[in-house]
PDB file of N, CA and C in Angstrom:
ATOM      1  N   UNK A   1       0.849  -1.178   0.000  1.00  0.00           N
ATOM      2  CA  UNK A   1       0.000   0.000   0.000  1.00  0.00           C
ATOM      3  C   UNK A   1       0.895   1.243   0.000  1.00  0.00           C
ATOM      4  N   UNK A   2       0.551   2.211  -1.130  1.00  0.00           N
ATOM      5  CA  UNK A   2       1.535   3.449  -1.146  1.00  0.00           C
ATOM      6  C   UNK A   2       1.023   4.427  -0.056  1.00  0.00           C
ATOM      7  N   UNK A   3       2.218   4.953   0.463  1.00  0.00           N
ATOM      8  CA  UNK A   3       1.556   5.903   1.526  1.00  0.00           C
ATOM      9  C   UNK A   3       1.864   7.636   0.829  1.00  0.00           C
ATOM     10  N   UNK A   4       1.602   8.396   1.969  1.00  0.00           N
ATOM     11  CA  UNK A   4       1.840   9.674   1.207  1.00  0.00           C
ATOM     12  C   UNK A   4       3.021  10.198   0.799  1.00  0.00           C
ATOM     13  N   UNK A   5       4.450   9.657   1.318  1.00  0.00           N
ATOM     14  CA  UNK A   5       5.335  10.131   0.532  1.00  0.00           C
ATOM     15  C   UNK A   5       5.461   9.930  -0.925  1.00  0.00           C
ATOM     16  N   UNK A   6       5.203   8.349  -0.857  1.00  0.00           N
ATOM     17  CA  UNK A   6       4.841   7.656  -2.245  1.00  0.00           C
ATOM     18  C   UNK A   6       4.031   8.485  -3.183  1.00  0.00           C
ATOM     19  N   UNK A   7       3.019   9.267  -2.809  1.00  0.00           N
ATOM     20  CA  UNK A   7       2.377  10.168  -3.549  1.00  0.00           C
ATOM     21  C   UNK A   7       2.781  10.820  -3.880  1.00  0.00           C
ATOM     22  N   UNK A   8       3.322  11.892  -3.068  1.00  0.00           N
ATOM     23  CA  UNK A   8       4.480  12.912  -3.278  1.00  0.00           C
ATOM     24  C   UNK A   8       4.938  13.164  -4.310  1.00  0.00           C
ATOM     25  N   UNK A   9       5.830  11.953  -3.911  1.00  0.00           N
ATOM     26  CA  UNK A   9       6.678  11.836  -5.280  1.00  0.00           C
ATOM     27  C   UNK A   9       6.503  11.364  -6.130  1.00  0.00           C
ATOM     28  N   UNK A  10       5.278  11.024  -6.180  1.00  0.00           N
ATOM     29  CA  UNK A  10       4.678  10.430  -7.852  1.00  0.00           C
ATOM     30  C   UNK A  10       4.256  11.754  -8.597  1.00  0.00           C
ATOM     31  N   UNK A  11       3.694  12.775  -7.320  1.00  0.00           N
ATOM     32  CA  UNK A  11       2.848  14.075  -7.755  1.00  0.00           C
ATOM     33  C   UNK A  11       4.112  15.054  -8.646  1.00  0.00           C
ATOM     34  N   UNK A  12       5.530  15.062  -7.352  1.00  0.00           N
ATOM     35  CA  UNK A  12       6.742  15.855  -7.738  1.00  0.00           C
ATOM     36  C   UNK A  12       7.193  15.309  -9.342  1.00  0.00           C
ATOM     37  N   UNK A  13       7.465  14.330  -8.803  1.00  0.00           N
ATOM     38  CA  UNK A  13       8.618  13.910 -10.032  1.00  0.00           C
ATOM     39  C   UNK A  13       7.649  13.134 -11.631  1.00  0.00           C
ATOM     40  N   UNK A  14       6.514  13.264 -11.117  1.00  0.00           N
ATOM     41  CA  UNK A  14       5.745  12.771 -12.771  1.00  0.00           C
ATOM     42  C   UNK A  14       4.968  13.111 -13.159  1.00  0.00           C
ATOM     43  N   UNK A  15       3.442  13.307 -11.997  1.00  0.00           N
ATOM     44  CA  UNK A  15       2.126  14.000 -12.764  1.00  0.00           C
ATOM     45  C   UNK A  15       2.475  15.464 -12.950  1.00  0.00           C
ATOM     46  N   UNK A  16       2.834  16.369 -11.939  1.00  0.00           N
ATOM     47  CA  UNK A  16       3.110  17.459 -12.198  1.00  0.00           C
ATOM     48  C   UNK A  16       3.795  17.936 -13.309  1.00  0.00           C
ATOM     49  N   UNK A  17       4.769  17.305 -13.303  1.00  0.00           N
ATOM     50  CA  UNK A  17       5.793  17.754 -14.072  1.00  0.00           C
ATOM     51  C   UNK A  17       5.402  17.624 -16.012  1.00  0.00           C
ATOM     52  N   UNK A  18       4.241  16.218 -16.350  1.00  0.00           N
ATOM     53  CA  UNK A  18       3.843  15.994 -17.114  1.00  0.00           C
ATOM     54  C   UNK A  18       2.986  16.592 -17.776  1.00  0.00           C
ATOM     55  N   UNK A  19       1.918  17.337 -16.465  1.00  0.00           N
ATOM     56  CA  UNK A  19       0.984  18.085 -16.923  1.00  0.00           C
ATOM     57  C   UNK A  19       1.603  19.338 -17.348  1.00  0.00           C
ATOM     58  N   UNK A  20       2.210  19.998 -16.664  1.00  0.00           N
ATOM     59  CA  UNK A  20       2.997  21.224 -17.543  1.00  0.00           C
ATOM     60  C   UNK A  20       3.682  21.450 -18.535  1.00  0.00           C
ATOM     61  N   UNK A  21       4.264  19.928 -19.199  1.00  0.00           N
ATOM     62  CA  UNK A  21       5.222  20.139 -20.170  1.00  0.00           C
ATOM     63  C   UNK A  21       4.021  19.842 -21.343  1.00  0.00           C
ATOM     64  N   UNK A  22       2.542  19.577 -20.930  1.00  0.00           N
ATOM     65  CA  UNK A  22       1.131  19.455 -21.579  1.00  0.00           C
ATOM     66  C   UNK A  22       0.682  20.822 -22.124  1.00  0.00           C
ATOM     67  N   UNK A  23       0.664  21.428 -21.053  1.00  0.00           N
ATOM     68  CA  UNK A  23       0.134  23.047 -20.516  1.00  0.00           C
ATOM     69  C   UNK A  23       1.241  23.404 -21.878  1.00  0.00           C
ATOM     70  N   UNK A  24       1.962  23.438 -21.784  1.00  0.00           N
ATOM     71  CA  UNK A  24       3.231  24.190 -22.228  1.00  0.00           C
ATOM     72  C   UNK A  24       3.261  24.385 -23.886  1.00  0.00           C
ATOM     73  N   UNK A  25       3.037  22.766 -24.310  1.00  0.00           N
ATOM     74  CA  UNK A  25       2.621  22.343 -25.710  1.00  0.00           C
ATOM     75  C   UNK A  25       1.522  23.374 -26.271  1.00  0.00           C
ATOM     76  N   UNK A  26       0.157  23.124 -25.446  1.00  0.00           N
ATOM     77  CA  UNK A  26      -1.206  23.647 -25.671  1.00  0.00           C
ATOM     78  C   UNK A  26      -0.990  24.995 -25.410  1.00  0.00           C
ATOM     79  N   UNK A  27       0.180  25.416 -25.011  1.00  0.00           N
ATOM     80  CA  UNK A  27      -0.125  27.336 -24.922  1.00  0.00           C
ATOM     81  C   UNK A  27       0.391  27.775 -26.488  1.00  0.00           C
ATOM     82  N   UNK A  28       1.757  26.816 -26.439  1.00  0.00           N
ATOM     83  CA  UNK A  28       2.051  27.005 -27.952  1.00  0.00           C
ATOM     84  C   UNK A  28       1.454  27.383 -28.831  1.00  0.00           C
ATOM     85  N   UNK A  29       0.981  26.070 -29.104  1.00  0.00           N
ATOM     86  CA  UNK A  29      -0.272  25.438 -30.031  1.00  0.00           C
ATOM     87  C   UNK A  29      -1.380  26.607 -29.911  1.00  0.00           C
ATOM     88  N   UNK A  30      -1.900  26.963 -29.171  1.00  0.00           N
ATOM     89  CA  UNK A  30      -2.777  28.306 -29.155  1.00  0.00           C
ATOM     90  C   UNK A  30      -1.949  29.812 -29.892  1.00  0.00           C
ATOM     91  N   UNK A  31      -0.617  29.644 -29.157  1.00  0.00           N
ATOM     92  CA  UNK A  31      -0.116  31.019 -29.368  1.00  0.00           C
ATOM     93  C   UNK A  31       0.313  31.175 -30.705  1.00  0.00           C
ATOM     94  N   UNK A  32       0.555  30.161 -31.487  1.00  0.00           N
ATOM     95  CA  UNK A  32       0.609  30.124 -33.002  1.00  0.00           C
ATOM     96  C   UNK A  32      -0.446  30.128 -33.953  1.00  0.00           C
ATOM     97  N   UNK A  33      -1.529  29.607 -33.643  1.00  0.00           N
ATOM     98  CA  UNK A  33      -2.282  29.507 -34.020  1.00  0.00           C
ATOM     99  C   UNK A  33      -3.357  30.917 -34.703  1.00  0.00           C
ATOM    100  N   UNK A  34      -3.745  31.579 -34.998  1.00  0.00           N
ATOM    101  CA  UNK A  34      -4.656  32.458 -35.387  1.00  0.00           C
ATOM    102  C   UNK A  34      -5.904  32.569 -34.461  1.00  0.00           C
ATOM    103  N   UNK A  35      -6.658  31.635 -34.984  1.00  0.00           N
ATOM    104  CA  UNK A  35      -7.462  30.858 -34.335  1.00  0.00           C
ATOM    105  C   UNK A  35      -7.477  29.721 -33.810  1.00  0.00           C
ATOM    106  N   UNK A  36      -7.306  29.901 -32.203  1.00  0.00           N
ATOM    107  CA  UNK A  36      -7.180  28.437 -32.098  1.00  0.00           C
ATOM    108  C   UNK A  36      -8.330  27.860 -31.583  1.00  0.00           C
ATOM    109  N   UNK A  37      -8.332  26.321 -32.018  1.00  0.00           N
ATOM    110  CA  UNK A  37      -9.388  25.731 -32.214  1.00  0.00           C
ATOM    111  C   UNK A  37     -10.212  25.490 -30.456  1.00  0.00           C
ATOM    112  N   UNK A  38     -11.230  25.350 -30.491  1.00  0.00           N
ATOM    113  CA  UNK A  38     -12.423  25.720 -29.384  1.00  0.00           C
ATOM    114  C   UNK A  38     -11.821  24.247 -28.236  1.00  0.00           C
ATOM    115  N   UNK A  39     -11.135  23.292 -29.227  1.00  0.00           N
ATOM    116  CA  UNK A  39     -11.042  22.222 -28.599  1.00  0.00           C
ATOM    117  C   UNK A  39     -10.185  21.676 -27.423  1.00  0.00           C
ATOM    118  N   UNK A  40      -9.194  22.884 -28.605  1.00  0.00           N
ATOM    119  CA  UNK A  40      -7.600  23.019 -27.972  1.00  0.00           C
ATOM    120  C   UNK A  40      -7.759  23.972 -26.266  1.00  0.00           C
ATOM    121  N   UNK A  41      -8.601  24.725 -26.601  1.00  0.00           N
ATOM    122  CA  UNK A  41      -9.020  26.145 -25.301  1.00  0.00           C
ATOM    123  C   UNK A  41      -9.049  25.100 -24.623  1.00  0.00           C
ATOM    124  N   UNK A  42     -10.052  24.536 -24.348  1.00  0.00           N
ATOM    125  CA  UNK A  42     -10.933  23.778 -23.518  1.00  0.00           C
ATOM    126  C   UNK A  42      -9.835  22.975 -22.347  1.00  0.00           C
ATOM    127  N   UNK A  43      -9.293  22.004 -23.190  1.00  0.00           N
ATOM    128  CA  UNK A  43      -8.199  20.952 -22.673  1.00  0.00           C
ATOM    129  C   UNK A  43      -7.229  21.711 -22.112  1.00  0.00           C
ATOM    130  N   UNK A  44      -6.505  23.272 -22.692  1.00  0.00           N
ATOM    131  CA  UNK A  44      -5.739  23.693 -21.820  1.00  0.00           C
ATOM    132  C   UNK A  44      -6.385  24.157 -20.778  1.00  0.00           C
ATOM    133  N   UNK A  45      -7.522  24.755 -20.654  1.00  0.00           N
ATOM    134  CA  UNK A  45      -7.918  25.154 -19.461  1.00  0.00           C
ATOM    135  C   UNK A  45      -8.392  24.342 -18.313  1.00  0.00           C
ATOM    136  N   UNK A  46      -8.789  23.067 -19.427  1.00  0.00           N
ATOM    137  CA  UNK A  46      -8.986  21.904 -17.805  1.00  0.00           C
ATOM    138  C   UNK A  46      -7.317  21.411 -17.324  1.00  0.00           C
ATOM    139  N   UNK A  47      -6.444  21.364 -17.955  1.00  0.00           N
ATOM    140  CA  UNK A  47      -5.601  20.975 -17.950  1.00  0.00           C
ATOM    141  C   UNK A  47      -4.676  21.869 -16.393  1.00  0.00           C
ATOM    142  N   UNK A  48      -5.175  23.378 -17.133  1.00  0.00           N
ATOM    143  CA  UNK A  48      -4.577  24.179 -15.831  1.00  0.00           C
ATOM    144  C   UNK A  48      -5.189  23.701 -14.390  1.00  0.00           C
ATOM    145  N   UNK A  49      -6.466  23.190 -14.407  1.00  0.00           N
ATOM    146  CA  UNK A  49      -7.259  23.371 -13.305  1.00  0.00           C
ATOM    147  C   UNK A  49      -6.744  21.597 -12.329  1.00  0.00           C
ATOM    148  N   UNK A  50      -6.391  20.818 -13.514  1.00  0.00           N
ATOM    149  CA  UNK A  50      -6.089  19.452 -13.143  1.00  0.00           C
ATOM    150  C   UNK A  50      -4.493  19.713 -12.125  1.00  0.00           C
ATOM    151  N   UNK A  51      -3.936  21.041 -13.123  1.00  0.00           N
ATOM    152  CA  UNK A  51      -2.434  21.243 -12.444  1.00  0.00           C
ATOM    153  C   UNK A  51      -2.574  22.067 -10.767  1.00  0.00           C
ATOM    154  N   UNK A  52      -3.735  22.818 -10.928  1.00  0.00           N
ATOM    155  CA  UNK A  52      -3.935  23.118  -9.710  1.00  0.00           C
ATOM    156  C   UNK A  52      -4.224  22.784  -8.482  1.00  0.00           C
ATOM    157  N   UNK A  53      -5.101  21.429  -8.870  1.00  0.00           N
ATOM    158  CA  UNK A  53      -5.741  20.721  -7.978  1.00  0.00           C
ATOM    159  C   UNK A  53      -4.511  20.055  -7.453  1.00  0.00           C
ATOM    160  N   UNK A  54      -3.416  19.143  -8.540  1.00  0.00           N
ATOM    161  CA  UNK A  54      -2.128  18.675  -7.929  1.00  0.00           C
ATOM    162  C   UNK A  54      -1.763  19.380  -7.125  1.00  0.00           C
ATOM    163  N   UNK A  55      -1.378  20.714  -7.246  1.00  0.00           N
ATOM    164  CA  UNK A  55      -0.786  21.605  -6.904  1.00  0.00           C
ATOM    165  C   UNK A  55      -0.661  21.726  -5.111  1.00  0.00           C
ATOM    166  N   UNK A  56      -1.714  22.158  -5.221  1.00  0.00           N
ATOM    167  CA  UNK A  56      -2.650  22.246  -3.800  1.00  0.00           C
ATOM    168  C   UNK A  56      -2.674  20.946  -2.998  1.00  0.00           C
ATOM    169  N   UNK A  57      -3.191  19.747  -3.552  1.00  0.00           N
ATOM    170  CA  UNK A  57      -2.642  18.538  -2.626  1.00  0.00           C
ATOM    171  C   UNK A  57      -1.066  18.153  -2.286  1.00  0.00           C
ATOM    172  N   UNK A  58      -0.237  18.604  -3.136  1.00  0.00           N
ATOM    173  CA  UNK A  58       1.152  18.337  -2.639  1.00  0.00           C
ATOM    174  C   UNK A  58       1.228  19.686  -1.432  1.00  0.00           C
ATOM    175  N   UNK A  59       0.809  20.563  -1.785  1.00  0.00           N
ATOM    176  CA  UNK A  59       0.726  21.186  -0.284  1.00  0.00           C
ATOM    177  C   UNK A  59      -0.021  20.619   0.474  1.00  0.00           C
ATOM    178  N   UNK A  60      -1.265  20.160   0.221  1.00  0.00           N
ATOM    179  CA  UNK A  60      -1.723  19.710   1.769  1.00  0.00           C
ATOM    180  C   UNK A  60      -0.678  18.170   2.264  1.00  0.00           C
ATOM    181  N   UNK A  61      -0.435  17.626   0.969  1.00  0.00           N
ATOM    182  CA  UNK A  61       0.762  16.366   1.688  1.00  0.00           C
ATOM    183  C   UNK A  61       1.624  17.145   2.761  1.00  0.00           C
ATOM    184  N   UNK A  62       2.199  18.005   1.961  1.00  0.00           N
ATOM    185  CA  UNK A  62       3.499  18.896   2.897  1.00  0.00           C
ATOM    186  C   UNK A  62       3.177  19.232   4.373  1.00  0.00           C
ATOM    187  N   UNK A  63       1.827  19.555   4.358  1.00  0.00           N
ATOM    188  CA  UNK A  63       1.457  20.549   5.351  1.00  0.00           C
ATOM    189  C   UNK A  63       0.722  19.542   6.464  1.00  0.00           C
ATOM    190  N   UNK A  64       0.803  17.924   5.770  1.00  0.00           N
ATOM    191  CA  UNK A  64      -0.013  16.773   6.512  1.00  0.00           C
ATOM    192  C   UNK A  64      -1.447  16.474   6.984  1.00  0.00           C
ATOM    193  N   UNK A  65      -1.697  17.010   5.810  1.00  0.00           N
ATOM    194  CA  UNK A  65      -3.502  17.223   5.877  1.00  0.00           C
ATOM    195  C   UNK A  65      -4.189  16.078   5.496  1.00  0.00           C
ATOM    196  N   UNK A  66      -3.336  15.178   4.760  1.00  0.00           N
ATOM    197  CA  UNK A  66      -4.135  13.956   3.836  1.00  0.00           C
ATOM    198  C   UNK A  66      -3.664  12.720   4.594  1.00  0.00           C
ATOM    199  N   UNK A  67      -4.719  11.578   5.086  1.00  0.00           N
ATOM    200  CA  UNK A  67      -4.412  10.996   6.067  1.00  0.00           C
ATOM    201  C   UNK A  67      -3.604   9.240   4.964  1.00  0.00           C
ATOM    202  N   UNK A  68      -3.587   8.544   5.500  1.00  0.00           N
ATOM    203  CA  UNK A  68      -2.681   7.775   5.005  1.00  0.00           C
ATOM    204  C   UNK A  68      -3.643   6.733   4.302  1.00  0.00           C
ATOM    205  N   UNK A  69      -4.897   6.679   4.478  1.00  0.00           N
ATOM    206  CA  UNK A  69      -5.754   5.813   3.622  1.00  0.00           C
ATOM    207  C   UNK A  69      -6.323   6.797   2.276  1.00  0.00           C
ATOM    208  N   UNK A  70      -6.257   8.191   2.464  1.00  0.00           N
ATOM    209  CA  UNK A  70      -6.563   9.007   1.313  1.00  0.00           C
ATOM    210  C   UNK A  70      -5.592   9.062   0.451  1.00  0.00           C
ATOM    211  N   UNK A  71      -4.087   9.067   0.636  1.00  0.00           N
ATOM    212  CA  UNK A  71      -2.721   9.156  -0.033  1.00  0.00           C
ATOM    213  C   UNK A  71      -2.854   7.623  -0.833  1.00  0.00           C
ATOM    214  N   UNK A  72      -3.275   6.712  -0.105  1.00  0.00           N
ATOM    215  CA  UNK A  72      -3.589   5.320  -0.877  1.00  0.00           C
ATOM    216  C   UNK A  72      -4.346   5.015  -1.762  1.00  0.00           C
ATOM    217  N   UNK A  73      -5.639   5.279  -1.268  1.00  0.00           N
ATOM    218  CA  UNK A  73      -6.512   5.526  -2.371  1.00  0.00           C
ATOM    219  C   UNK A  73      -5.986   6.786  -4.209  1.00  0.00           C
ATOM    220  N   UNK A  74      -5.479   7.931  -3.861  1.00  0.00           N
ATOM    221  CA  UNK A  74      -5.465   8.649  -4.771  1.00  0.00           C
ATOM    222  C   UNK A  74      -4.311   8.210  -5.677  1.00  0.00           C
ATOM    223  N   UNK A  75      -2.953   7.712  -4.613  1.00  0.00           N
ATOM    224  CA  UNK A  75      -2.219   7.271  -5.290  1.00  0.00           C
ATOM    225  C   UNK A  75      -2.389   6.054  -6.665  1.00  0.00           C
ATOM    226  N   UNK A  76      -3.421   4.861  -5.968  1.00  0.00           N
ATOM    227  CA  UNK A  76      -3.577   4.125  -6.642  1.00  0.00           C
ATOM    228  C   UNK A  76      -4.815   4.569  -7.746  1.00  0.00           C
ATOM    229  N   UNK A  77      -5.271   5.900  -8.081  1.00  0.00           N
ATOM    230  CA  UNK A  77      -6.242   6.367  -8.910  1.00  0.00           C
ATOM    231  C   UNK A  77      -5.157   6.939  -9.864  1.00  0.00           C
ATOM    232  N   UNK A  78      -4.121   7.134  -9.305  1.00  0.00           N
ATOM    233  CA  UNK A  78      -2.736   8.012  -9.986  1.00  0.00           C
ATOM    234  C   UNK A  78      -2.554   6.932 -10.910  1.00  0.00           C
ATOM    235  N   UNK A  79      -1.873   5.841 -10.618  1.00  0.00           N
ATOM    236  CA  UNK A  79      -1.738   4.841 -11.399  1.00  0.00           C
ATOM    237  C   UNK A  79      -2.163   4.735 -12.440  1.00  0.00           C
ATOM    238  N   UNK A  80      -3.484   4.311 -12.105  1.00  0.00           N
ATOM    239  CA  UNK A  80      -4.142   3.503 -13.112  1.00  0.00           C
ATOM    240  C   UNK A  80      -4.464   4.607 -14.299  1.00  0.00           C
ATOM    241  N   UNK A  81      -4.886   6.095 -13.767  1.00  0.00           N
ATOM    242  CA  UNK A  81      -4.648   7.356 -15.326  1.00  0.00           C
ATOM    243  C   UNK A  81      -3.499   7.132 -15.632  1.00  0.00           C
ATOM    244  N   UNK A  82      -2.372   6.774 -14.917  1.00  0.00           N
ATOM    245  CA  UNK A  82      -0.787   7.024 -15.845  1.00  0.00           C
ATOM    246  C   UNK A  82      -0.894   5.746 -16.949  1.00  0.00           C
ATOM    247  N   UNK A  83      -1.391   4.608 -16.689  1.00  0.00           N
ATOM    248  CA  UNK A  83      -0.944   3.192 -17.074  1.00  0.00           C
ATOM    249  C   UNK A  83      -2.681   3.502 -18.519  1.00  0.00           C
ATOM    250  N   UNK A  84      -3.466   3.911 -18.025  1.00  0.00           N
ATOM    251  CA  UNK A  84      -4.479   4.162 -18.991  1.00  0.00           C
ATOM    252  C   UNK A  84      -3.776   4.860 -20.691  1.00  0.00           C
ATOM    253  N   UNK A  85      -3.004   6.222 -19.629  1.00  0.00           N
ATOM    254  CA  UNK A  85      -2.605   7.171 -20.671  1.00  0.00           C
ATOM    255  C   UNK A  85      -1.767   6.844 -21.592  1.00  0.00           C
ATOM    256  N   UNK A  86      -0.398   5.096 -20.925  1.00  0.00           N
ATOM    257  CA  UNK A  86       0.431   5.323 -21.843  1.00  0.00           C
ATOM    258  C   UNK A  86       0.072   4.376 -22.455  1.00  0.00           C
ATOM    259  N   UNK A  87      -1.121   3.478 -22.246  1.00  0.00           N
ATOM    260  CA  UNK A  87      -2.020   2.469 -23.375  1.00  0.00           C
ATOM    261  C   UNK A  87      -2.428   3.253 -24.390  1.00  0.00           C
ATOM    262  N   UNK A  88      -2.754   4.160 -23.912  1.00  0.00           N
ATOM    263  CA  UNK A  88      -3.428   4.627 -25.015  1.00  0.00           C
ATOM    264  C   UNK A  88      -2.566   5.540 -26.387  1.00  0.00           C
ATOM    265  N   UNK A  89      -0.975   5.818 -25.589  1.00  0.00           N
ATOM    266  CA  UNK A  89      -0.183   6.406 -26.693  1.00  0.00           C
ATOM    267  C   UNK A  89       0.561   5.243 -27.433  1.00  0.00           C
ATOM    268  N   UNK A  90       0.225   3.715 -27.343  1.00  0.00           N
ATOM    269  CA  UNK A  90       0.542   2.572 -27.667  1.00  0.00           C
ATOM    270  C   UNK A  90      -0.015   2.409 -29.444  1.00  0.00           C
TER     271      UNK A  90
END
């Protein structure tokens, strides 16, 4: 069972870091664009809100707000989107 450091550092060293180099693409992709497409908006802006929400739980990890069956649970929800996502770039 992963506990909350385990999260942590799944949050530090992979989701975070993944979602921004996402963010980063899609600002591009907008900022070149003329018009950019309604589709593209959308995904970056949930995208920011997905980075925020990380954001904010690695502070509450830090700050020890998330108890050790919630760090388990989310962790293992972490997973299974990472292992979904890279099926699907298969």
């Amino acid at each position: 069972m992963a506990g909350c450091e385990e999260l942590k550092e799944l949050l530090e060293i992979e989701v975070i870091p993944d979602i921004e180099e996402v963010i980063d693409e899609l600002f591009e992709e907008i900022a070149d664009a003329k018009k950019a497409d309604e589709a593209v908006k959308k995904e970056y802006a949930e995208l920011q809100e997905m980075w925020a929400a990380f954001v904010e739980l690695l502070h509450d990890l830090e700050e020890g707000d998330v108890s050790e069956e919630e760090c388990a649970q989310i962790f293992t929800e972490l997973e299974e989107m990472i292992e979904s996502s890279e099926e699907e770039k298969e």
